[in-house]
C-alpha atoms as a PDB file:
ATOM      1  CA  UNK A   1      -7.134  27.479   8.188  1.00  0.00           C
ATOM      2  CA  UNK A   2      -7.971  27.744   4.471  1.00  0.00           C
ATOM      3  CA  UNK A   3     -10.550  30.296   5.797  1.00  0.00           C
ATOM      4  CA  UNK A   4     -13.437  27.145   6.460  1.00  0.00           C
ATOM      5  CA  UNK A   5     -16.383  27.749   8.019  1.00  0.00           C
ATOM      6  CA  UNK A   6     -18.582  26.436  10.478  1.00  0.00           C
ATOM      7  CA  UNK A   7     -20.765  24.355   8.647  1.00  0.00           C
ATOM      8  CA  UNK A   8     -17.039  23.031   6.320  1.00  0.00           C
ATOM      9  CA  UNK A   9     -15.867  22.597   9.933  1.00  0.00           C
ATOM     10  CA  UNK A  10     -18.640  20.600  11.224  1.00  0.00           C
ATOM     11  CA  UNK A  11     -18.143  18.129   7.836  1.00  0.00           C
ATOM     12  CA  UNK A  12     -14.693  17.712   8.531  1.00  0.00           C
ATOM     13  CA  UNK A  13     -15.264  16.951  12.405  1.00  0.00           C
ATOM     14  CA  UNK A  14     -17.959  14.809  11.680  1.00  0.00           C
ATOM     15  CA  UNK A  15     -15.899  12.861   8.933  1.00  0.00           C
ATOM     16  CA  UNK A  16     -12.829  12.199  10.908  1.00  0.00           C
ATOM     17  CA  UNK A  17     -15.335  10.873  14.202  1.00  0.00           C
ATOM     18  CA  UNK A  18     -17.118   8.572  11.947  1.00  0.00           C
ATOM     19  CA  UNK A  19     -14.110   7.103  10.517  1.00  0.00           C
ATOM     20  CA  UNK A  20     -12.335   6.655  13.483  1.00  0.00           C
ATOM     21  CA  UNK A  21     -15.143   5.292  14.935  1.00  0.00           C
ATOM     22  CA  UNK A  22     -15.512   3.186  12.188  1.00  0.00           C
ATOM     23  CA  UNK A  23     -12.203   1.781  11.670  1.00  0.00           C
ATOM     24  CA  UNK A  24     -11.797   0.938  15.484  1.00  0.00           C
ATOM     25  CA  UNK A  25     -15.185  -0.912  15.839  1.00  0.00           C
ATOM     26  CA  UNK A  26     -14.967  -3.036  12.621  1.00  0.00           C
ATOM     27  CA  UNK A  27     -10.739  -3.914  12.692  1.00  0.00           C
ATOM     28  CA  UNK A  28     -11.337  -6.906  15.490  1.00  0.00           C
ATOM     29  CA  UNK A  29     -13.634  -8.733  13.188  1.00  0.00           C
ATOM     30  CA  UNK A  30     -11.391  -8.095  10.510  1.00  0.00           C
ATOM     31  CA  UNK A  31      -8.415  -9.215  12.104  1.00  0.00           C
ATOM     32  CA  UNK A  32     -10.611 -12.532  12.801  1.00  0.00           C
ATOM     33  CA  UNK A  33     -12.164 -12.610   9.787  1.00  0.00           C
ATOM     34  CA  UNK A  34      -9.098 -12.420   7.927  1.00  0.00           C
ATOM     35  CA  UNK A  35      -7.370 -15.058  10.046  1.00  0.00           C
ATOM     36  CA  UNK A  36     -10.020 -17.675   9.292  1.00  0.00           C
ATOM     37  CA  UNK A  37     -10.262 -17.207   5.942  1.00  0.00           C
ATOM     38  CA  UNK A  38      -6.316 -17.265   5.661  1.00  0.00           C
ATOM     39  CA  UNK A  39      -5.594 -20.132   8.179  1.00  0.00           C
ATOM     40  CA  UNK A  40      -8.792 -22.963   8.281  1.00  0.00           C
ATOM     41  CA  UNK A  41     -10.690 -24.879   5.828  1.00  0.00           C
ATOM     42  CA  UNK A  42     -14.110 -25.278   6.484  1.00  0.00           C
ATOM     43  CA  UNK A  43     -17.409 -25.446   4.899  1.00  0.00           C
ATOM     44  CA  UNK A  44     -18.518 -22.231   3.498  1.00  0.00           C
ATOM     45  CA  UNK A  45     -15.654 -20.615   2.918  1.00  0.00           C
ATOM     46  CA  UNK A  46     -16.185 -19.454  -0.442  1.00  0.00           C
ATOM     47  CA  UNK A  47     -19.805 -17.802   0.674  1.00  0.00           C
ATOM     48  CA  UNK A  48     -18.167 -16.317   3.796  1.00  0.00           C
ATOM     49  CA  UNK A  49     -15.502 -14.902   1.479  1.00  0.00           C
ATOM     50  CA  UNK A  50     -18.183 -13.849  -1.091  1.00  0.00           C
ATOM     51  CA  UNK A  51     -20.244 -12.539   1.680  1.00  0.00           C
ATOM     52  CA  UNK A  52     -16.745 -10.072   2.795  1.00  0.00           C
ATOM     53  CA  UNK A  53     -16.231  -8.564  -0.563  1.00  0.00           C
ATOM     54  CA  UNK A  54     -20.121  -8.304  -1.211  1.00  0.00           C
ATOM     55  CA  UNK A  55     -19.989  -4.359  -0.700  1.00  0.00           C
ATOM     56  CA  UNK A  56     -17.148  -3.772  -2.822  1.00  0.00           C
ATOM     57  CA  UNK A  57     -19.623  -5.282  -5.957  1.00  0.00           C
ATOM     58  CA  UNK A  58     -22.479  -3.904  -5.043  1.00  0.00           C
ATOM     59  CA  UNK A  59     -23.738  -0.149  -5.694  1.00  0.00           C
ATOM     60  CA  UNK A  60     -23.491   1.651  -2.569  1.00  0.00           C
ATOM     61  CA  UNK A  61     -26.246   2.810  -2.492  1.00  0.00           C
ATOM     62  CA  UNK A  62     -27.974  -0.740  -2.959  1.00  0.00           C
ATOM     63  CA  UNK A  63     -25.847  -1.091   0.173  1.00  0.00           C
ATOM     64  CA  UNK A  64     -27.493   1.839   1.880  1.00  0.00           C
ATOM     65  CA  UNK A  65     -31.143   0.826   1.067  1.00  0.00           C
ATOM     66  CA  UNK A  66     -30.348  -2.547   2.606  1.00  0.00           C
ATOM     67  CA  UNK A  67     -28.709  -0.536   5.790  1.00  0.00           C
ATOM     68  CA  UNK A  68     -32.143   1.423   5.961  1.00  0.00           C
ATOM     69  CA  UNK A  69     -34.092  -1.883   5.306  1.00  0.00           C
ATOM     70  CA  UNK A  70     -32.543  -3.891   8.669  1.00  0.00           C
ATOM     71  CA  UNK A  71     -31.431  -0.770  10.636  1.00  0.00           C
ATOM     72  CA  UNK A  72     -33.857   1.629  10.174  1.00  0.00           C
ATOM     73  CA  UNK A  73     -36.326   2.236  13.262  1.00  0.00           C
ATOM     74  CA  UNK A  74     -39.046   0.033  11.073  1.00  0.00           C
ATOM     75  CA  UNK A  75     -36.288  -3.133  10.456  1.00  0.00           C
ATOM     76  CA  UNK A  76     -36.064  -6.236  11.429  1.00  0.00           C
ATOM     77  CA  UNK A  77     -33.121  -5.054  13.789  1.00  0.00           C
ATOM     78  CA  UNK A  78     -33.368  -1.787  14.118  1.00  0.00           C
ATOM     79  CA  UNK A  79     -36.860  -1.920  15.175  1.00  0.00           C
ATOM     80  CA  UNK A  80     -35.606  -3.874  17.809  1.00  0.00           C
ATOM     81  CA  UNK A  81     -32.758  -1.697  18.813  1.00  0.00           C
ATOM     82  CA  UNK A  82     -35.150   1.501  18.917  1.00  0.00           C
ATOM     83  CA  UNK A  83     -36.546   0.015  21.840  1.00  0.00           C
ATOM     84  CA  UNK A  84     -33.770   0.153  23.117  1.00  0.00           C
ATOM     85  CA  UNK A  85     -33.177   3.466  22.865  1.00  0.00           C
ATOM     86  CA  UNK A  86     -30.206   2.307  19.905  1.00  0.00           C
ATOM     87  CA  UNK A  87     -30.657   4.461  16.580  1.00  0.00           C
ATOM     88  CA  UNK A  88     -28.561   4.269  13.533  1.00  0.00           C
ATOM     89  CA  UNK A  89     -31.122   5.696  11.317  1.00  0.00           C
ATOM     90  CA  UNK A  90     -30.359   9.229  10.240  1.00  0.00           C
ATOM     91  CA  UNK A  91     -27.414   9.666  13.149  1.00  0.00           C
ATOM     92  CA  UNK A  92     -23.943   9.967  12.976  1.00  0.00           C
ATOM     93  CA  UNK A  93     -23.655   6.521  14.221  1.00  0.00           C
ATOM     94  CA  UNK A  94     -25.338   4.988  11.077  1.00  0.00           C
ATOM     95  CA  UNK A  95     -23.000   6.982   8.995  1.00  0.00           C
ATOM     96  CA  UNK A  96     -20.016   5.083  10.886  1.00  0.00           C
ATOM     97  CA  UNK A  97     -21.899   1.677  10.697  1.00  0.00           C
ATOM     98  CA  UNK A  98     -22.379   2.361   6.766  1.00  0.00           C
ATOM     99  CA  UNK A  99     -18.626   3.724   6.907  1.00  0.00           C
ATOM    100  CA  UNK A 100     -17.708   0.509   8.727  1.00  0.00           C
ATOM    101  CA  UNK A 101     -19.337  -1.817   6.562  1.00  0.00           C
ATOM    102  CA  UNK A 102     -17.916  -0.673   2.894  1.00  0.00           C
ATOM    103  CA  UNK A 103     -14.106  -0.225   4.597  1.00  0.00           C
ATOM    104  CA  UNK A 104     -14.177  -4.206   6.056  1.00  0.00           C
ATOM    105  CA  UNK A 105     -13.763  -5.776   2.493  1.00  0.00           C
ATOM    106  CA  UNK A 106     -10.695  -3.965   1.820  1.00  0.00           C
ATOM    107  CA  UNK A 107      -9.747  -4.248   5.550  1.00  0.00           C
ATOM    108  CA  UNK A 108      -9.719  -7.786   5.269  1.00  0.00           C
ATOM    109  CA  UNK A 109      -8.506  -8.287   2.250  1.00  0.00           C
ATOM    110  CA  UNK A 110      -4.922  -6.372   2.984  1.00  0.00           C
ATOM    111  CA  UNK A 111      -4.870  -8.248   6.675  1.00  0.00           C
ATOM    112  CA  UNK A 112      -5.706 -11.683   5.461  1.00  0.00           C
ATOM    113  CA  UNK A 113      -2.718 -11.229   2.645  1.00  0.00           C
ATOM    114  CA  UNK A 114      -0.409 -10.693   5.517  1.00  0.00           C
ATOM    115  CA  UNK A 115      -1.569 -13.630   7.261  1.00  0.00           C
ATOM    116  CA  UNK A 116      -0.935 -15.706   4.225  1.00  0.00           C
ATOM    117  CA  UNK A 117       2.427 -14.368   3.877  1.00  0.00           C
ATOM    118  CA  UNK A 118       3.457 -15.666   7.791  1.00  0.00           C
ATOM    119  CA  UNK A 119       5.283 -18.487   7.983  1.00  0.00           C
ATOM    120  CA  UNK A 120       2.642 -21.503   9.888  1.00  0.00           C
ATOM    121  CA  UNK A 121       5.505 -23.601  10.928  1.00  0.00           C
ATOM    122  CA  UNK A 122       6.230 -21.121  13.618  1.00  0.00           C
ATOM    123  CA  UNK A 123       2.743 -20.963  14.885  1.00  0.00           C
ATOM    124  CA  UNK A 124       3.177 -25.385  14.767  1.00  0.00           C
ATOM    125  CA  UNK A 125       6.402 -24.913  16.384  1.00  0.00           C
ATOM    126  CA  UNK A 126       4.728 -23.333  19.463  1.00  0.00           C
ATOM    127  CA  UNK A 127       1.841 -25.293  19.409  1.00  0.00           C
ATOM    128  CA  UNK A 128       3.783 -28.403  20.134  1.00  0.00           C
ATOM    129  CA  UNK A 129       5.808 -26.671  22.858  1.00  0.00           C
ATOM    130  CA  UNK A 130       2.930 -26.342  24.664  1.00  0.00           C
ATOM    131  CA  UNK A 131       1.502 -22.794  23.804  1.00  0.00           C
ATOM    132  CA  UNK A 132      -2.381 -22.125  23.617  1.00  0.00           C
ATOM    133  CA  UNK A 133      -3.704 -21.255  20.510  1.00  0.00           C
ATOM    134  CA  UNK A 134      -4.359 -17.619  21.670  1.00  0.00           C
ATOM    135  CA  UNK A 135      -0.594 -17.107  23.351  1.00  0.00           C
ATOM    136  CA  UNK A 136       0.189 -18.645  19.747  1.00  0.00           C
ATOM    137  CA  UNK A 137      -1.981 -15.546  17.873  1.00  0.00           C
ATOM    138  CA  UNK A 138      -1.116 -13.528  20.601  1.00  0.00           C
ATOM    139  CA  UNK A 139       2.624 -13.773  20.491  1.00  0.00           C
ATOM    140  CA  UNK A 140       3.347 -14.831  16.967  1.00  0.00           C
ATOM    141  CA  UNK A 141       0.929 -14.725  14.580  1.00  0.00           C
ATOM    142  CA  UNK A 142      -0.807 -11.623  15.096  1.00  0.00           C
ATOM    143  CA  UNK A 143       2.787  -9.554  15.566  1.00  0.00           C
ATOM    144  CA  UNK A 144       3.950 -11.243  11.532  1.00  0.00           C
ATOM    145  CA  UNK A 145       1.155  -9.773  10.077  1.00  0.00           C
ATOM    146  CA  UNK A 146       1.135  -6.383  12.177  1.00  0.00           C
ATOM    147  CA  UNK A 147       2.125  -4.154   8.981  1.00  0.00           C
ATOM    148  CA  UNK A 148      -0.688  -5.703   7.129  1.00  0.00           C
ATOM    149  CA  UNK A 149      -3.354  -4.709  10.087  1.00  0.00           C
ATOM    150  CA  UNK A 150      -1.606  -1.189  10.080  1.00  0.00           C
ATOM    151  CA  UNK A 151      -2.455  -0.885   6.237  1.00  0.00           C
ATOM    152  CA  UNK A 152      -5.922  -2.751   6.332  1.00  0.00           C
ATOM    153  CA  UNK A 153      -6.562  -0.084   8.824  1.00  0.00           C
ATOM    154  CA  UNK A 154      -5.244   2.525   7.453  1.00  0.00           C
ATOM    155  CA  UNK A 155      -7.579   1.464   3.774  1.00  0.00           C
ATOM    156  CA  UNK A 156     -10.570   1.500   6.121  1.00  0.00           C
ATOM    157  CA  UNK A 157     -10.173   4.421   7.722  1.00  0.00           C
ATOM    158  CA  UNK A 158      -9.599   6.312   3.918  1.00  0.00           C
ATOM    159  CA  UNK A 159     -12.282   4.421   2.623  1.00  0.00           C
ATOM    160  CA  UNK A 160     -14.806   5.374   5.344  1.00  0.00           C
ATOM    161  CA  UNK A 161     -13.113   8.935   4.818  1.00  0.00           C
ATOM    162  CA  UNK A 162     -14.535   8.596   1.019  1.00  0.00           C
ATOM    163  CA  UNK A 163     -18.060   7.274   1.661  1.00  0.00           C
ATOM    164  CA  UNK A 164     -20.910   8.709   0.408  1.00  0.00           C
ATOM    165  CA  UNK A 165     -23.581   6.395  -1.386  1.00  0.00           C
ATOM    166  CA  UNK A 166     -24.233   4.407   1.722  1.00  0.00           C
ATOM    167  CA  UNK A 167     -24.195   7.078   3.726  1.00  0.00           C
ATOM    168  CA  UNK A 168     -26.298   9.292   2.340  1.00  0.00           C
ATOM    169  CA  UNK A 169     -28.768   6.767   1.649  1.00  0.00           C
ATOM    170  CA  UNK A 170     -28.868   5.789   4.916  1.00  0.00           C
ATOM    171  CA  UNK A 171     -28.198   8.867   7.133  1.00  0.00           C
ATOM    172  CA  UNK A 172     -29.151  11.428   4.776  1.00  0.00           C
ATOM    173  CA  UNK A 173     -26.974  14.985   4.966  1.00  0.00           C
ATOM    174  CA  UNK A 174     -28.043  16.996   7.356  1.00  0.00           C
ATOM    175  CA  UNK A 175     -25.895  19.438   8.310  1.00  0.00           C
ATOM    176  CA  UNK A 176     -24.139  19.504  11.847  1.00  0.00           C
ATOM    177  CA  UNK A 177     -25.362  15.666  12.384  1.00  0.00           C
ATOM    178  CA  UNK A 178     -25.216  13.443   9.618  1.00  0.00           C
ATOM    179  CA  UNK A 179     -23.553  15.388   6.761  1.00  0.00           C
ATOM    180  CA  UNK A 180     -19.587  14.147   6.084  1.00  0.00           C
ATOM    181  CA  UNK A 181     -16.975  15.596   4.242  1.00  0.00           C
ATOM    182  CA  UNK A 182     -17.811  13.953   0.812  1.00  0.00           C
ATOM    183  CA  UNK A 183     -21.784  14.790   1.197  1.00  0.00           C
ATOM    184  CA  UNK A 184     -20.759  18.443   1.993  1.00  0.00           C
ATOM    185  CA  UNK A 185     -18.601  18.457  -1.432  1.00  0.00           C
ATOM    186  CA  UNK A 186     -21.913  17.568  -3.069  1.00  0.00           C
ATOM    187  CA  UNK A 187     -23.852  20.029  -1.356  1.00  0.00           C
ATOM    188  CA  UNK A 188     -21.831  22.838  -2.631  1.00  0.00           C
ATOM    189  CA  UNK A 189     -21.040  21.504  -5.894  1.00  0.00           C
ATOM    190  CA  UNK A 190     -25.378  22.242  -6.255  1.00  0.00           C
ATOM    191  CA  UNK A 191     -25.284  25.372  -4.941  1.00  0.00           C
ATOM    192  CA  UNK A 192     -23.816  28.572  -7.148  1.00  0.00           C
ATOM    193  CA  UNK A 193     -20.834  29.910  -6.072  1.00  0.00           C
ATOM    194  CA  UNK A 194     -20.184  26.490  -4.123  1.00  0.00           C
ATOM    195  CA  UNK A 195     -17.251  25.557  -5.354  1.00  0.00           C
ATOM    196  CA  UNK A 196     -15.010  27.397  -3.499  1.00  0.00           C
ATOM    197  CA  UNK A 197     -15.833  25.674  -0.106  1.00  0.00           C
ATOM    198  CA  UNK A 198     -15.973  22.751  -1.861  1.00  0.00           C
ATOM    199  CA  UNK A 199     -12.637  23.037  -3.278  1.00  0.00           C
ATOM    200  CA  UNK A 200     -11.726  23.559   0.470  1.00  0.00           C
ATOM    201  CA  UNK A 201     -12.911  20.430   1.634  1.00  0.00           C
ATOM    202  CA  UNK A 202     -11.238  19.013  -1.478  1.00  0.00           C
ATOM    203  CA  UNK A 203      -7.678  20.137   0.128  1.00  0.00           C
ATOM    204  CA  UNK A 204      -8.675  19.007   3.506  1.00  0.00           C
ATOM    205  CA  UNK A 205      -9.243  15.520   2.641  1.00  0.00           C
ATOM    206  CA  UNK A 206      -6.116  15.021   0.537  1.00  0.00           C
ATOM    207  CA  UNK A 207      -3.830  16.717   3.634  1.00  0.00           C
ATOM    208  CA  UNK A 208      -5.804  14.118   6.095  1.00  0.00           C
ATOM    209  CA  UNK A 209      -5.071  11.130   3.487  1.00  0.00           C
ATOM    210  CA  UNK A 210      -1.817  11.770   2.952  1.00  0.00           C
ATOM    211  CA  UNK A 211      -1.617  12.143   6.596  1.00  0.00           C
ATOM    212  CA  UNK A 212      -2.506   8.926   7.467  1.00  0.00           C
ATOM    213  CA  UNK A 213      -0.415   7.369   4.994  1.00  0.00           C
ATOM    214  CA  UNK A 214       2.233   9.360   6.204  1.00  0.00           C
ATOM    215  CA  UNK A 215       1.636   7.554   9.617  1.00  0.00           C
ATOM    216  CA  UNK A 216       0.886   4.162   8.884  1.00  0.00           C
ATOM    217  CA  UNK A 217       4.423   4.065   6.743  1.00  0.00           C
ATOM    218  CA  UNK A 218       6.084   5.447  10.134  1.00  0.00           C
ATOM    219  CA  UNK A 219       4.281   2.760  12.362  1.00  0.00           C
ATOM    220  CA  UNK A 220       5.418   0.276  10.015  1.00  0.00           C
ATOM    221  CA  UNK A 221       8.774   1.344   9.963  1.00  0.00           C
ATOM    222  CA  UNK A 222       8.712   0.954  13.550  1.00  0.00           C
ATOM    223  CA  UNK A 223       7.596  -1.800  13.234  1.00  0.00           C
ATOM    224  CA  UNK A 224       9.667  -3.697  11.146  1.00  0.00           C
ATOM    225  CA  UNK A 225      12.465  -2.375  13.307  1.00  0.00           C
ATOM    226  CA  UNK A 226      11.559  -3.826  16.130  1.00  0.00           C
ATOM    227  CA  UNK A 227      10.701  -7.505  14.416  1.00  0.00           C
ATOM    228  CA  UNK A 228      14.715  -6.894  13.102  1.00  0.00           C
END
């Protein structure tokens, strides 16, 4: 296919296991996140909220450097972790927890919107009939906003597609372990004659984009059948 190989291969692999990964790990906590930001008033909100879109501002790779800082094997926490045999540093699973980080803005962002949009007389409704608060997320609240999630999830999982100054801050782009589809464009792009595989990689990134678009529209038809 499109005559890739092995090395192209190994970006593409890589890329799609880091923002699966990625996507899966960090949606709870968005799904939360968003929910409290959409649904309670509390003290702090506008720092926690600040704090969520904080890597869409920054540079990313002021983002990476301040991965490296707390993760790497000499951080605060990743010092830590290396004793326990957890490394982010310069492994494919610091490229997903760089990945994770810069999608949960916009992952948040599109759930807590449909959040808003639900209708919290509903949720009241069942609350005075006697339903716990999770039964009440459970049954009602979380299902409303379900098209949201799929696209919040579906941003993520393009947007850790697309990372590359965090990452390769971070994890570097070694090939076969750390290096991702958009670091591998930027490897050939410096190379003579590179621009053919990169133009490659190029086409297999818009097919797996439009892809999951493709899918997330057909979930949410499905959906919004079933809620009819």
């Amino acid at each position: 296919m499109l005559g890739l190989g092995p090395e192209e291969w190994g970006a593409v692999a890589l890329s799609l296991r880091v923002s699966i990964v990625a996507t899966l790990a960090i949606l709870p906590l968005a799904i939360w996140v968003a929910h409290l930001l959409a649904r309670r008033e509390f003290v702090g909100k506008g720092v926690l909220n600040a704090l969520v879109l904080l890597p869409l501002v920054l540079p990313p790779v002021v983002t990476g450097y301040l991965l490296l800082l707390t993760f790497g094997t000499q951080g605060a926490v990743g010092g830590f972790l290396s004793n326990l045999g957890i490394v982010f540093a310069f492994r494919w699973t610091g490229a997903a927890l760089a990945a994770a980080i810069m999608a949960f803005p916009l992952m948040v962002r599109a759930i807590r919107l449909g959040f808003e949009a639900s209708d919290p007389k509903l949720e009241q409704a069942a609350t005075t009939l006697g339903a716990s608060p999770w039964r009440v997320f459970r049954t009602i609240t979380l299902p409303a906003a379900l098209p949201s999630v799929i696209a919040g999830a579906v941003l993520g999982f393009a947007k850790a597609m697309g990372e590359f100054g965090a990452t390769i801050t971070f994890v570097a782009a070694i090939p076969g372990q750390t290096q991702t589809i958009p670091s591998a464009i930027y490897a050939f792009l410096q190379v003579p004659g590179g621009e053919s595989q990169a133009g490659k990689l190029v086409l297999v990134s818009l097919v797996i984009a439009l892809g999951a678009v493709a899918v997330s529209e057909w979930v949410a038809r499905k959906v919004a059948g079933r809620r009819a």
